[in-house]
N, C-alpha and C. Protein backbone atom coordinates (compact mmCIF):
# COMPACT_ATOMS: atom_id res chain seq x y z
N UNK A 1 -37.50 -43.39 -5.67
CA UNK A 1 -38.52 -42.40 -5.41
C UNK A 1 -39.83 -43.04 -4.94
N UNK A 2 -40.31 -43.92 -5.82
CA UNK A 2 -41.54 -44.95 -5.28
C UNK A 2 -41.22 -45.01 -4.10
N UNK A 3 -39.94 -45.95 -3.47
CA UNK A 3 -40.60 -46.15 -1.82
C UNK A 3 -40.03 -45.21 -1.06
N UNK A 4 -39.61 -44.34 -1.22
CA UNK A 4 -39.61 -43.34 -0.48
C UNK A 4 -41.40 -43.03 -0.35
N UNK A 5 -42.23 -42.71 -1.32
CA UNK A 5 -43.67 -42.29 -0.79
C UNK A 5 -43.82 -43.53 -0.02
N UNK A 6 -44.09 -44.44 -0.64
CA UNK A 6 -44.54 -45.28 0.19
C UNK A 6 -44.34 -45.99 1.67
N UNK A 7 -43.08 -45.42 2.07
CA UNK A 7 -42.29 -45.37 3.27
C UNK A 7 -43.07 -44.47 4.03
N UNK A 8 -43.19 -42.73 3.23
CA UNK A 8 -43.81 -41.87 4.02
C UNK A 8 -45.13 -42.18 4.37
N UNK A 9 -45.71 -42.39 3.67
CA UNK A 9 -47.53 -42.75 3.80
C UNK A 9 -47.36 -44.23 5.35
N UNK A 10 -46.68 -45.16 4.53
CA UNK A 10 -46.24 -45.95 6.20
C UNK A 10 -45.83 -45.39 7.43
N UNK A 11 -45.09 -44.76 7.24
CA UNK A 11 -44.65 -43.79 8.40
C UNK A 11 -45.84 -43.07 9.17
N UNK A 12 -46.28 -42.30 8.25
CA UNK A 12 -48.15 -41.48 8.48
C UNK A 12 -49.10 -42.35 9.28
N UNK A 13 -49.03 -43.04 8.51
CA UNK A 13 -49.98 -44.36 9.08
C UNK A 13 -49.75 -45.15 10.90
N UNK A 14 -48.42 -45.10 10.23
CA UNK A 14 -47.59 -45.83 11.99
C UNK A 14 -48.23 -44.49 13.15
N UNK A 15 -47.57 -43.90 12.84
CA UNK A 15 -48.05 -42.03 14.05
C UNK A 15 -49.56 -42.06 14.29
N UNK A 16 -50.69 -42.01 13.04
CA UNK A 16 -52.02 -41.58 13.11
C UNK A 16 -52.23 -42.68 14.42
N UNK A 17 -52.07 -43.96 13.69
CA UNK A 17 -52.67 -44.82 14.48
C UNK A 17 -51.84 -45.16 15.85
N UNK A 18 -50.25 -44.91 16.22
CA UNK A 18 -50.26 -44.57 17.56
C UNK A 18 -50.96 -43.57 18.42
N UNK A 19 -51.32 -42.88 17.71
CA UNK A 19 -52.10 -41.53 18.17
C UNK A 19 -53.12 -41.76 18.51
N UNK A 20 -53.91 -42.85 17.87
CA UNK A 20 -55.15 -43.14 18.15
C UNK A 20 -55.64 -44.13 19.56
N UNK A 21 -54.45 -45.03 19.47
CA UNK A 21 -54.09 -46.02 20.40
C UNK A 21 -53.99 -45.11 22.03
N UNK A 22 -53.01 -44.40 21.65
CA UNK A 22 -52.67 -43.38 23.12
C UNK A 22 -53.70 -42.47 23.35
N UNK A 23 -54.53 -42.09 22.28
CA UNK A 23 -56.13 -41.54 22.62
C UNK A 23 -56.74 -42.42 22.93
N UNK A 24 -57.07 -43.65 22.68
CA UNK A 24 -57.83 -44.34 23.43
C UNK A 24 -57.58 -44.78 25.09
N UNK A 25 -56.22 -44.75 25.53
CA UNK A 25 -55.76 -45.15 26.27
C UNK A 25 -55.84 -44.28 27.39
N UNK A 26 -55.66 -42.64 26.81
CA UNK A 26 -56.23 -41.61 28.04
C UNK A 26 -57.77 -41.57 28.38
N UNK A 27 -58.66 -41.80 27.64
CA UNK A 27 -59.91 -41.83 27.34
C UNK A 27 -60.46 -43.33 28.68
N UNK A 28 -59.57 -44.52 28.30
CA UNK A 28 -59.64 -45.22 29.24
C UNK A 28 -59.35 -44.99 30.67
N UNK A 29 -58.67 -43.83 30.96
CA UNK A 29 -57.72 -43.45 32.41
C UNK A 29 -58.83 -42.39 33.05
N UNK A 30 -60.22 -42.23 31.86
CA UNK A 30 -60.90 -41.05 32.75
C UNK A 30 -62.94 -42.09 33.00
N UNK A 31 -62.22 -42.92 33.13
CA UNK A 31 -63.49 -43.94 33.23
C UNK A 31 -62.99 -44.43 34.95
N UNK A 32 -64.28 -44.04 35.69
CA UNK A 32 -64.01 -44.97 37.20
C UNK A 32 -63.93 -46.04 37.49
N UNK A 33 -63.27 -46.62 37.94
CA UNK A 33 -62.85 -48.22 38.50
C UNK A 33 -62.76 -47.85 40.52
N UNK A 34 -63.07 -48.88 40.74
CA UNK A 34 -62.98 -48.86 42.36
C UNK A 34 -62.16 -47.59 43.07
N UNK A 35 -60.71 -47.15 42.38
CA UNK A 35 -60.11 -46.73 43.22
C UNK A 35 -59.96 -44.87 42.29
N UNK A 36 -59.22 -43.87 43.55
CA UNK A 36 -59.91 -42.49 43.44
C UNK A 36 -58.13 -42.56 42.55
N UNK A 37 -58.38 -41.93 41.24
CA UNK A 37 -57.17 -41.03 40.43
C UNK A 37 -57.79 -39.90 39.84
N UNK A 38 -57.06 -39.30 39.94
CA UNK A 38 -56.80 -37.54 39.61
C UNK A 38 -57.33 -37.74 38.32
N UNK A 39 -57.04 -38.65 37.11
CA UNK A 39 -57.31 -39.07 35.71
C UNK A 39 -58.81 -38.70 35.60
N UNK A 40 -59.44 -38.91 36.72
CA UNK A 40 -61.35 -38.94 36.58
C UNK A 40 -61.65 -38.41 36.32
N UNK A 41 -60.93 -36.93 36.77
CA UNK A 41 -61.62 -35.82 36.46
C UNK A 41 -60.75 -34.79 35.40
N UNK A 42 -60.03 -36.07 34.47
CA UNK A 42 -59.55 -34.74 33.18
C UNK A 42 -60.78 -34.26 32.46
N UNK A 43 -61.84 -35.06 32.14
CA UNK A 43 -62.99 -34.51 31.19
C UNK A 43 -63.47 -33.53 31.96
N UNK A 44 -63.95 -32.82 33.22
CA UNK A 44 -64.31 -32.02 33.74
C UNK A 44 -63.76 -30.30 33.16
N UNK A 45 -64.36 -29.57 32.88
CA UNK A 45 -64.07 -28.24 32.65
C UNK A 45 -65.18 -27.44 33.43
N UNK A 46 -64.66 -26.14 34.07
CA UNK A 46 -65.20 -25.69 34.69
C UNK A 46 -65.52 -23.72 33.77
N UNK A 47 -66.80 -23.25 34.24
CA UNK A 47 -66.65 -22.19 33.40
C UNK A 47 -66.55 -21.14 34.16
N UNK A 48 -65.64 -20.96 34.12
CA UNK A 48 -64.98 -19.90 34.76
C UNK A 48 -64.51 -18.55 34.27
N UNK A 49 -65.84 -17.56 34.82
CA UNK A 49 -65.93 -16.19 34.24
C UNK A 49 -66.03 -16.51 33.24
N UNK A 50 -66.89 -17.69 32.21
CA UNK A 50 -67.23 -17.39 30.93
C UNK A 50 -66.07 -17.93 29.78
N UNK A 51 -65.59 -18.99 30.58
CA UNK A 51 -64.41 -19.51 29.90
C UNK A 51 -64.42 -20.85 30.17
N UNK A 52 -64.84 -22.02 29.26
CA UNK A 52 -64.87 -23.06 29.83
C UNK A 52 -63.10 -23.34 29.70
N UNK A 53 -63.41 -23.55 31.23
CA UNK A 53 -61.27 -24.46 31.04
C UNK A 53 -61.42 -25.37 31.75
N UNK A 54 -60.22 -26.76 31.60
CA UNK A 54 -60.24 -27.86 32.31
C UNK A 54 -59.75 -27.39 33.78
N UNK A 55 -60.66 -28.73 34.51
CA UNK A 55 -60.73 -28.32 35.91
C UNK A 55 -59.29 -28.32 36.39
N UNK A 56 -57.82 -29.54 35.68
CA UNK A 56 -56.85 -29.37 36.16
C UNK A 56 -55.83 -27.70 36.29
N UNK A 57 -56.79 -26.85 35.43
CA UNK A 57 -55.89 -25.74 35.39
C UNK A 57 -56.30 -24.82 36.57
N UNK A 58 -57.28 -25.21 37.11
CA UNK A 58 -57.67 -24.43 38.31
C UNK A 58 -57.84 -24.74 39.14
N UNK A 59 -57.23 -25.98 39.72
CA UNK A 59 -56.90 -26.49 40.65
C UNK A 59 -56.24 -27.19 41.14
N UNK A 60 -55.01 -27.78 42.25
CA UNK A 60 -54.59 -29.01 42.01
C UNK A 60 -55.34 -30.50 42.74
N UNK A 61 -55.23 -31.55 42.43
CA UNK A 61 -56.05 -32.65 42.35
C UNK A 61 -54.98 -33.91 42.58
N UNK A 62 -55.63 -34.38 43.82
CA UNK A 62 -54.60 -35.40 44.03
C UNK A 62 -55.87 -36.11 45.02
N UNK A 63 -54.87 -37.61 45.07
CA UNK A 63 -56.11 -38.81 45.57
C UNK A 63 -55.18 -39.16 46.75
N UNK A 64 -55.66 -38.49 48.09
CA UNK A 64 -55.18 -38.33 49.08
C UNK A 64 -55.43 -39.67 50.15
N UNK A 65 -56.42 -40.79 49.78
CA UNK A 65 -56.73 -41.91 50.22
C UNK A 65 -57.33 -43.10 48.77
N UNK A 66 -57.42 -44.13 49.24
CA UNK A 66 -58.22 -44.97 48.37
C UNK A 66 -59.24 -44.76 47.65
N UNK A 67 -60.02 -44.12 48.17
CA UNK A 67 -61.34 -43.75 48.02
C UNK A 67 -61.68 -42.57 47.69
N UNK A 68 -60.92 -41.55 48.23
CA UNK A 68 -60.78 -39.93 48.21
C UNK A 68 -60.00 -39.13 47.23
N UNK A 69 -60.32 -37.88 46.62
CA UNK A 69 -60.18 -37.04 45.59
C UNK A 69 -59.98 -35.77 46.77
N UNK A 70 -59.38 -34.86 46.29
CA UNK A 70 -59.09 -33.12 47.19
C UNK A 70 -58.89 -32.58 45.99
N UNK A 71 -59.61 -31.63 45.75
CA UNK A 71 -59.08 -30.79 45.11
C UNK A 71 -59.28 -29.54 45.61
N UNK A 72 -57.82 -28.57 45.45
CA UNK A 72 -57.57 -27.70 45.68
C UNK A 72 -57.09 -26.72 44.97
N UNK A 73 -58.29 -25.47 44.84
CA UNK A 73 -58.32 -24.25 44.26
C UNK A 73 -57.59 -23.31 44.52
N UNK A 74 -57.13 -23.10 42.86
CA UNK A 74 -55.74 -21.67 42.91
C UNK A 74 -56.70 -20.60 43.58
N UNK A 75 -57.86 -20.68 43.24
CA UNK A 75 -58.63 -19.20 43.61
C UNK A 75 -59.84 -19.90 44.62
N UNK A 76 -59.90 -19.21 45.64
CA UNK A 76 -60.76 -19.98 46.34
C UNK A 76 -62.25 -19.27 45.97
N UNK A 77 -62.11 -18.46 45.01
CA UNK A 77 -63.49 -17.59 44.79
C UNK A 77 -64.05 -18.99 43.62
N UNK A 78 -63.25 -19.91 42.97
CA UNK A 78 -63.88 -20.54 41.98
C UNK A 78 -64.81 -22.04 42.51
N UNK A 79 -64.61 -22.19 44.31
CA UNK A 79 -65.05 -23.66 44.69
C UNK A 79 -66.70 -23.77 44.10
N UNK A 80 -67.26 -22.64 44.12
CA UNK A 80 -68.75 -23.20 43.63
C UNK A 80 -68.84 -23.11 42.18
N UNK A 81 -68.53 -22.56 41.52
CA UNK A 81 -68.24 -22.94 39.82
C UNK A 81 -67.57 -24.40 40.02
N UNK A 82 -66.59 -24.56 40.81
CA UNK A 82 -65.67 -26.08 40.24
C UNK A 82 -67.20 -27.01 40.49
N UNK A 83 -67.49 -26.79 41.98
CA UNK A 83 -68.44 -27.88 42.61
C UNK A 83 -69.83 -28.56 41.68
N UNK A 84 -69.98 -27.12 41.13
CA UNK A 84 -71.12 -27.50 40.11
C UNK A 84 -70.85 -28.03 38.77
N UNK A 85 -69.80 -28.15 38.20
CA UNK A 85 -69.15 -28.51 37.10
C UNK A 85 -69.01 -29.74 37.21
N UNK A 86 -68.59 -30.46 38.49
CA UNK A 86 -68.97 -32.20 39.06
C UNK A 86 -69.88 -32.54 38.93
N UNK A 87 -71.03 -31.38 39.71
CA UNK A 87 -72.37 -32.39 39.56
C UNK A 87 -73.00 -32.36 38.02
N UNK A 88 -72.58 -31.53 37.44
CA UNK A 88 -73.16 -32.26 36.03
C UNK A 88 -72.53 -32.48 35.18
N UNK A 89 -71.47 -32.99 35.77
CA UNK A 89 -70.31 -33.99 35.00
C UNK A 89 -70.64 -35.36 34.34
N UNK A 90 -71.63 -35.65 35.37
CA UNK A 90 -72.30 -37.60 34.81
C UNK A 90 -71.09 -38.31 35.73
N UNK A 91 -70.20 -37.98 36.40
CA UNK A 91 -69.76 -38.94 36.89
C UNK A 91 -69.95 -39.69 38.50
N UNK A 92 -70.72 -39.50 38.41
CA UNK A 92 -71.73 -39.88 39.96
C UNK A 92 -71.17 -39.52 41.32
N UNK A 93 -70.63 -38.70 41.07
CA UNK A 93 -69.69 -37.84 42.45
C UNK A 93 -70.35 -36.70 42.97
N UNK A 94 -70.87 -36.45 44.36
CA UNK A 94 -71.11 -35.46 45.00
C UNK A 94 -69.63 -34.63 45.83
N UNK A 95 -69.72 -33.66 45.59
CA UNK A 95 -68.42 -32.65 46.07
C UNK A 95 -69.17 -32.39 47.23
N UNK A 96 -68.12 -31.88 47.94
CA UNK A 96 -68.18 -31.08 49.76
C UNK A 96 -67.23 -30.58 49.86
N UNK A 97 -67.30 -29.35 50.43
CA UNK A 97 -66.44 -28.31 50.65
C UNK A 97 -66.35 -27.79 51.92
N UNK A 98 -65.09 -27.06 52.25
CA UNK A 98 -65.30 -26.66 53.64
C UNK A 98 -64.71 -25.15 53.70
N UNK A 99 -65.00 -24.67 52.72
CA UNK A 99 -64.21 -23.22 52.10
C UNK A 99 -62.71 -23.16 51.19
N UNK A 100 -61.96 -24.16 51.83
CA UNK A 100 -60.84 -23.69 50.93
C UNK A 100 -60.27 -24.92 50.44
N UNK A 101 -61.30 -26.35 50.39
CA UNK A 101 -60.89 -27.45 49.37
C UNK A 101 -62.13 -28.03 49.20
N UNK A 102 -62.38 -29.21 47.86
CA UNK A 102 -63.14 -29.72 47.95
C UNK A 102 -63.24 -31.48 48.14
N UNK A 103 -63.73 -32.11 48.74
CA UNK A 103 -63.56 -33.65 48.95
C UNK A 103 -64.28 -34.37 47.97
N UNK A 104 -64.02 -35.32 47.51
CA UNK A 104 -64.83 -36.05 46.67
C UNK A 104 -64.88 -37.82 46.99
N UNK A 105 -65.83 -38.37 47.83
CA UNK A 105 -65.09 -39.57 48.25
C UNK A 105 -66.08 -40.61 46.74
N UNK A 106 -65.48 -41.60 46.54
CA UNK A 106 -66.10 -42.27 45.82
C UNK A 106 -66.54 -43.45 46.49
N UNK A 107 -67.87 -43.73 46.11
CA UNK A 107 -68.73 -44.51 46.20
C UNK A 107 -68.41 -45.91 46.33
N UNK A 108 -68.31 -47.26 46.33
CA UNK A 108 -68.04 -48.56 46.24
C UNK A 108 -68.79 -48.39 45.05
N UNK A 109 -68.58 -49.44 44.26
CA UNK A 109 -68.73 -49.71 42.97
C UNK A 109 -70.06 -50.93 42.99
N UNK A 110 -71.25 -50.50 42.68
CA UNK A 110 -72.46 -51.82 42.72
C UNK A 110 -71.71 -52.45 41.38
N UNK A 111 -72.81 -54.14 41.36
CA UNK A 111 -72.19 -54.90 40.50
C UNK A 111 -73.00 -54.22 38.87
N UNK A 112 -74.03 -53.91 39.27
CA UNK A 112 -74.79 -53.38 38.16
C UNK A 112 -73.76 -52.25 37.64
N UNK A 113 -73.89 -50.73 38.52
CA UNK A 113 -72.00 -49.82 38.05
C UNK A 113 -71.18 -50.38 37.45
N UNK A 114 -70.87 -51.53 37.56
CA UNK A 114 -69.65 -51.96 37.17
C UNK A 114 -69.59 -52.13 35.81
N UNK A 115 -71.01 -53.11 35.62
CA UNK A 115 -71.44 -53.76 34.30
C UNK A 115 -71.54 -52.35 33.15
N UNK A 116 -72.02 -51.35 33.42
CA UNK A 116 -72.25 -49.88 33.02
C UNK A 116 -70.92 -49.28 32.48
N UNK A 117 -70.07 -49.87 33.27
CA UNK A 117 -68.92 -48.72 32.99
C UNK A 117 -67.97 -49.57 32.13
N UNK A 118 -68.05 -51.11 32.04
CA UNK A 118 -67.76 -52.04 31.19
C UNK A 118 -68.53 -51.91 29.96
N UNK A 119 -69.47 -51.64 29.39
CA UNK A 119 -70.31 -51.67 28.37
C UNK A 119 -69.70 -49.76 27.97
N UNK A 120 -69.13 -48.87 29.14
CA UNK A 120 -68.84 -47.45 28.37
C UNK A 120 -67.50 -47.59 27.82
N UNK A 121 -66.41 -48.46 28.44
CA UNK A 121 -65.22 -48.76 28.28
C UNK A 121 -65.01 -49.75 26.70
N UNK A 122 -66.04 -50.79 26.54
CA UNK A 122 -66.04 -51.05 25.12
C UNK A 122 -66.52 -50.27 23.95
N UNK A 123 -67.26 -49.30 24.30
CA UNK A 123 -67.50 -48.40 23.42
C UNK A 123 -66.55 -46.99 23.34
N UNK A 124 -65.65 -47.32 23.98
CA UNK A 124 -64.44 -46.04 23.99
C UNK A 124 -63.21 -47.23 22.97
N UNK A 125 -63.56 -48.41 22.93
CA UNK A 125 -62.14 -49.29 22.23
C UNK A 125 -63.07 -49.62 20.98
N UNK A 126 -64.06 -49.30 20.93
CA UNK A 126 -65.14 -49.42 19.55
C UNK A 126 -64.51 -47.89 18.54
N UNK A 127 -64.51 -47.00 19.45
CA UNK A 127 -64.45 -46.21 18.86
C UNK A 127 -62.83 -45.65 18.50
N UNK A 128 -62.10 -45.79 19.01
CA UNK A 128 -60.79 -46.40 18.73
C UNK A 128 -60.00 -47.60 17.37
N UNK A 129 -60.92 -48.76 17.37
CA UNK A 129 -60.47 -49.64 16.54
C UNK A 129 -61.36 -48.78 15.08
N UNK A 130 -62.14 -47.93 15.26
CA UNK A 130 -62.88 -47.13 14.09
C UNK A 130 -61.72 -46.39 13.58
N UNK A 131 -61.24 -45.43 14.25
CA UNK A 131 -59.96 -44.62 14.15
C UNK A 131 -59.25 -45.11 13.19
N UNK A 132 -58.75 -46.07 14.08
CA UNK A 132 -57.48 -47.03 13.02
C UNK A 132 -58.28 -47.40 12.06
N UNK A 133 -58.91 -48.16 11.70
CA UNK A 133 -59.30 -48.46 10.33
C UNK A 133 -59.93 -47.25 9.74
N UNK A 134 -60.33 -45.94 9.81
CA UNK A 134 -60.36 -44.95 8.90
C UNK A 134 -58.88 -44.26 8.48
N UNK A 135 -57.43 -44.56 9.54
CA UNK A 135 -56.49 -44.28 8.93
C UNK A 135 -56.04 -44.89 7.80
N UNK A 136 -56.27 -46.46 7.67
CA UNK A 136 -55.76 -47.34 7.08
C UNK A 136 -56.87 -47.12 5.68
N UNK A 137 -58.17 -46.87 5.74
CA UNK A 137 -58.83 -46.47 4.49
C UNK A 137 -58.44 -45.17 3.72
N UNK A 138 -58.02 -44.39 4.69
CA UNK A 138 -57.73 -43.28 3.81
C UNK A 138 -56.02 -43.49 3.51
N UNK A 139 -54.99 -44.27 4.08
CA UNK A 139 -54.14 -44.95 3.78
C UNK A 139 -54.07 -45.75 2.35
N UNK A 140 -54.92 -46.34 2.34
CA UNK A 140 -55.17 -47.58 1.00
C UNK A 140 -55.95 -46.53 -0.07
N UNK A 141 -56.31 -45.16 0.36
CA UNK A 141 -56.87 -44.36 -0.69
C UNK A 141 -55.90 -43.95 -1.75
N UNK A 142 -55.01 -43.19 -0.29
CA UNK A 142 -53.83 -42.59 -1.47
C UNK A 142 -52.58 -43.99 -2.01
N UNK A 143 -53.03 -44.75 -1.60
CA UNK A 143 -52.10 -45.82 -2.79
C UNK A 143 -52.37 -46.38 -3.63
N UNK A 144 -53.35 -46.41 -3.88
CA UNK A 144 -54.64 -46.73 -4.79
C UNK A 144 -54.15 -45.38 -6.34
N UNK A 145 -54.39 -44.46 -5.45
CA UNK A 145 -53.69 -43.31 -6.36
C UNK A 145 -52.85 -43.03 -6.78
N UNK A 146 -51.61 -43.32 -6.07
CA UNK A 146 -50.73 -43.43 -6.42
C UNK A 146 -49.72 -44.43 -7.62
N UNK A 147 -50.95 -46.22 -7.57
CA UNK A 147 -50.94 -46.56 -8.43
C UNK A 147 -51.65 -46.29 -10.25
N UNK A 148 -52.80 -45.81 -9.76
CA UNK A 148 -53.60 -45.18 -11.26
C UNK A 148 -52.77 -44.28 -11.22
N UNK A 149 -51.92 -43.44 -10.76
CA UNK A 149 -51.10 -42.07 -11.67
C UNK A 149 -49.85 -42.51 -11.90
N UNK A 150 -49.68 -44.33 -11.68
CA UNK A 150 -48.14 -44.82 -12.69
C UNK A 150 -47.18 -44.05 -11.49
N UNK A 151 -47.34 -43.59 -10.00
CA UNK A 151 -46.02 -43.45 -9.33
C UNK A 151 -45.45 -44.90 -8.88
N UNK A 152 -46.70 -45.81 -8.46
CA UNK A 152 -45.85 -47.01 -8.21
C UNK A 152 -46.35 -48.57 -8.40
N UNK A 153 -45.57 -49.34 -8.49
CA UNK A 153 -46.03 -50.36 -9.23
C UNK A 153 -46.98 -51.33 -8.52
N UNK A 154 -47.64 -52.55 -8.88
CA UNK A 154 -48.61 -52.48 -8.93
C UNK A 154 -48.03 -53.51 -7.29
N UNK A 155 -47.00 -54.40 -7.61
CA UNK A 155 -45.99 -55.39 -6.31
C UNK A 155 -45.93 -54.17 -5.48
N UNK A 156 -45.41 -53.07 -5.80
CA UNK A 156 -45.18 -52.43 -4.36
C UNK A 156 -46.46 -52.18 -3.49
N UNK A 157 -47.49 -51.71 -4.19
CA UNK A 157 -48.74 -50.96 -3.97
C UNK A 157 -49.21 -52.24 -2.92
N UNK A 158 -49.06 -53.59 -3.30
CA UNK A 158 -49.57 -54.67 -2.53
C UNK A 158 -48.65 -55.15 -1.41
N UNK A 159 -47.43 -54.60 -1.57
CA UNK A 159 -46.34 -54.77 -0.55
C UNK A 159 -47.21 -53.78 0.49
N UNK A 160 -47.42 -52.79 0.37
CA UNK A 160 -47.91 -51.51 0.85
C UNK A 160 -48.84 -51.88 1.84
N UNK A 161 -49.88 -52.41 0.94
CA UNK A 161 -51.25 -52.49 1.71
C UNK A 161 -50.68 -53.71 2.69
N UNK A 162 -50.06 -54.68 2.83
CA UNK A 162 -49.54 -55.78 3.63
C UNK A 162 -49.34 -55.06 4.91
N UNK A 163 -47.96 -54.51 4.41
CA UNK A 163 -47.55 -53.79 5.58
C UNK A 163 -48.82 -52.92 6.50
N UNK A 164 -49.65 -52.19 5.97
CA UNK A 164 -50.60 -51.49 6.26
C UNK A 164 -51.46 -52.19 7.50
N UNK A 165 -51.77 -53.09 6.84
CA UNK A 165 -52.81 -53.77 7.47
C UNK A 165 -52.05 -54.50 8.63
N UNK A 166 -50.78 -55.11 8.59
CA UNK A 166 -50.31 -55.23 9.59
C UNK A 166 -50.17 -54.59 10.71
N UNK A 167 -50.00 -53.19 10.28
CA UNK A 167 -50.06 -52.06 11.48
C UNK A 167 -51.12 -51.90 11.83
N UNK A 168 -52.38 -52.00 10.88
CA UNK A 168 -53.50 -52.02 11.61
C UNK A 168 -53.74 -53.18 12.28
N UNK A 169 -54.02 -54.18 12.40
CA UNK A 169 -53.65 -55.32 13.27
C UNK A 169 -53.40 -55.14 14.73
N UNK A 170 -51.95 -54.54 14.59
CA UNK A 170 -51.29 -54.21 15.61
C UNK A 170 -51.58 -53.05 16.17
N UNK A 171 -52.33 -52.11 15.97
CA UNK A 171 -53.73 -51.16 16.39
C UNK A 171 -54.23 -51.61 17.30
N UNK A 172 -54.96 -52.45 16.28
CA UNK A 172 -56.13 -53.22 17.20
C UNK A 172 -56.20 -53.76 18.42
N UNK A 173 -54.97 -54.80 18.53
CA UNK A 173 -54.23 -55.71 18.92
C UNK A 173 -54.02 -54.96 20.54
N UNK A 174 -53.34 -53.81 20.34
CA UNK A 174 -53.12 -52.73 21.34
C UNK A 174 -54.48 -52.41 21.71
N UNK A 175 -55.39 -51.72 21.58
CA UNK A 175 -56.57 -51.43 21.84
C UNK A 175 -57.07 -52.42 22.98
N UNK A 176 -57.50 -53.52 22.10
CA UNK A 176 -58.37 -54.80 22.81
C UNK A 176 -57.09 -55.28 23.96
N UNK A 177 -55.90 -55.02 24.05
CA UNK A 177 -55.35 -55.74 25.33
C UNK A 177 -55.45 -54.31 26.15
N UNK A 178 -55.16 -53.10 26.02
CA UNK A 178 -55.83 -51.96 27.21
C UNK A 178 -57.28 -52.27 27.40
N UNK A 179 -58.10 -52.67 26.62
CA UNK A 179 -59.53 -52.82 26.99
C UNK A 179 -59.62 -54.06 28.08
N UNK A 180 -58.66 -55.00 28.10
CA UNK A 180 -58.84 -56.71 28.67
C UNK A 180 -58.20 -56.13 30.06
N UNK A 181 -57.28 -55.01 30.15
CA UNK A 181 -56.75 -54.63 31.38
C UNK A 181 -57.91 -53.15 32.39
N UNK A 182 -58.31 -52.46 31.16
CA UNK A 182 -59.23 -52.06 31.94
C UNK A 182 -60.48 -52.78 32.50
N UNK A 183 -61.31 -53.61 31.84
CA UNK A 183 -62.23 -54.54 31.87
C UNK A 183 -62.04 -55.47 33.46
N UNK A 184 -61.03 -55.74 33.36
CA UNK A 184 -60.20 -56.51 35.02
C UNK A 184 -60.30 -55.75 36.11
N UNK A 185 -60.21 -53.99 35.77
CA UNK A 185 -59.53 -53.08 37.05
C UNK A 185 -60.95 -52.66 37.15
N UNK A 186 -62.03 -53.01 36.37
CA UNK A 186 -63.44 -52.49 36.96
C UNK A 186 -63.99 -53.78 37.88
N UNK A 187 -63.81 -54.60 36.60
CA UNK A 187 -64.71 -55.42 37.64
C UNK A 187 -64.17 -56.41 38.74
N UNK A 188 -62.60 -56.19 38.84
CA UNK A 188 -62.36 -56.45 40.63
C UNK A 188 -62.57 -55.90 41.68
N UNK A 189 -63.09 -56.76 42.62
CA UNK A 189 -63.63 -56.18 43.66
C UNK A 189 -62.91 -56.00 44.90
C-alpha cells in the first residue's frame, strides 16, 4: 500500500512537471527569432464583438516567405479588429491590408533586438524551472505527511524524495537545453 502512494505522488510529479516543460516550450515558440512562424502570433487575441478569442480561431495564418506572415480572415468584416490587436500586441509588427488579407513582414533582427528577446527568453525558462520546483515542494509536502501520519516509512519517504529530485533535475535539465537552442535561433544571423 505504501508504494503504491508513493508511486502515485511520483507519477503526479513526472506529468506536472512534463507539463511544465511543454509549457515552457510553447511559450518559447511564441518569442521572435529572425524567421516568420505562425507560432508568433498564438499570444495574440482579438476582440471580437466583445469576445476576446485567439487570433488563430479567426483566421488562418501561415508564413508564406522567410520573412512574411498572411493572415487570412474567416470574416473579412474582422481585418480591422485583427489589425489592431497586432499593434498592441508588443510584438513590433506593423500589419497591411489590402481588404481581404493581412501581410505582416518582419523586420531583420538589430543586435540590440536580439539581446532583448534573449534576456525575455531567460525569463520564460526562469519561470519554468520555478514551476518545477513548486511541484517538487508541494511533492516533498505531501510526503512529509505522509510520513508524520505513520503511512510510510521513514527509507521509503527518502527513497521518495531521491527519486523526486531526480525528476526535478531532469526538469530542469530539459528547460535549460530548449533555452541553449532557442538562445542560438535568436542570435544567428
Amino acid at each position: 500500500m505504501t508504494s503504491e502512494l508513493l508511486s502515485e505522488l511520483l507519477v503526479d510529479a513526472r506529468e506536472r512537471m512534463a507539463k511544465s516543460v511543454d509549457s515552457t516550450r510553447g511559450e518559447f515558440s511564441t518569442v521572435r527569432t529572425g524567421r516568420a512562424s505562425p507560432a508568433l502570433l498564438d499570444r495574440v487575441s482579438v476582440d471580437y464583438y466583445g469576445a476576446q478569442t485567439p487570433l488563430k480561431q479567426l483566421a488562418g495564418i501561415s508564413a508564406s516567405e522567410a520573412r512574411l506572415l498572411t493572415i487570412t480572415p474567416y470574416d473579412k468584416s474582422s481585418i480591422k479588429m485583427i489589425e489592431k490587436s497586432i499593434m498592441e500586441s508588443g510584438l513590433g509588427l506593423t500589419p497591411s491590408n489590402d481588404g481581404n488579407l493581412i501581410r505582416l513582414s518582419l523586420p531583420e533582427l538589430t543586435e540590440e533586438r536580439r539581446r532583448d528577446l534573449v534576456r525575455v527568453v531567460r525569463g520564460i525558462a526562469e519561470d519554468g524551472r520555478v514551476a518545477i520546483r513548486n511541484v517538487r515542494r508541494q511533492i516533498m509536502h505531501d510526503l512529509r505527511e505522509l510520513k508524520e501520519e505513520g503511512e510510510v516509512g521513514s527509507d521509503d519517504e527518502h527513497r521518495a524524495e531521491a527519486e523526486l529530485q531526480t525528476l526535478t533535475d531532469g526538469g530542469v535539465q530539459e528547460i535549460d537545453a530548449a533555452l541553449t537552442r532557442k538562445e542560438q535561433e535568436i542570435l544567428e544571423v
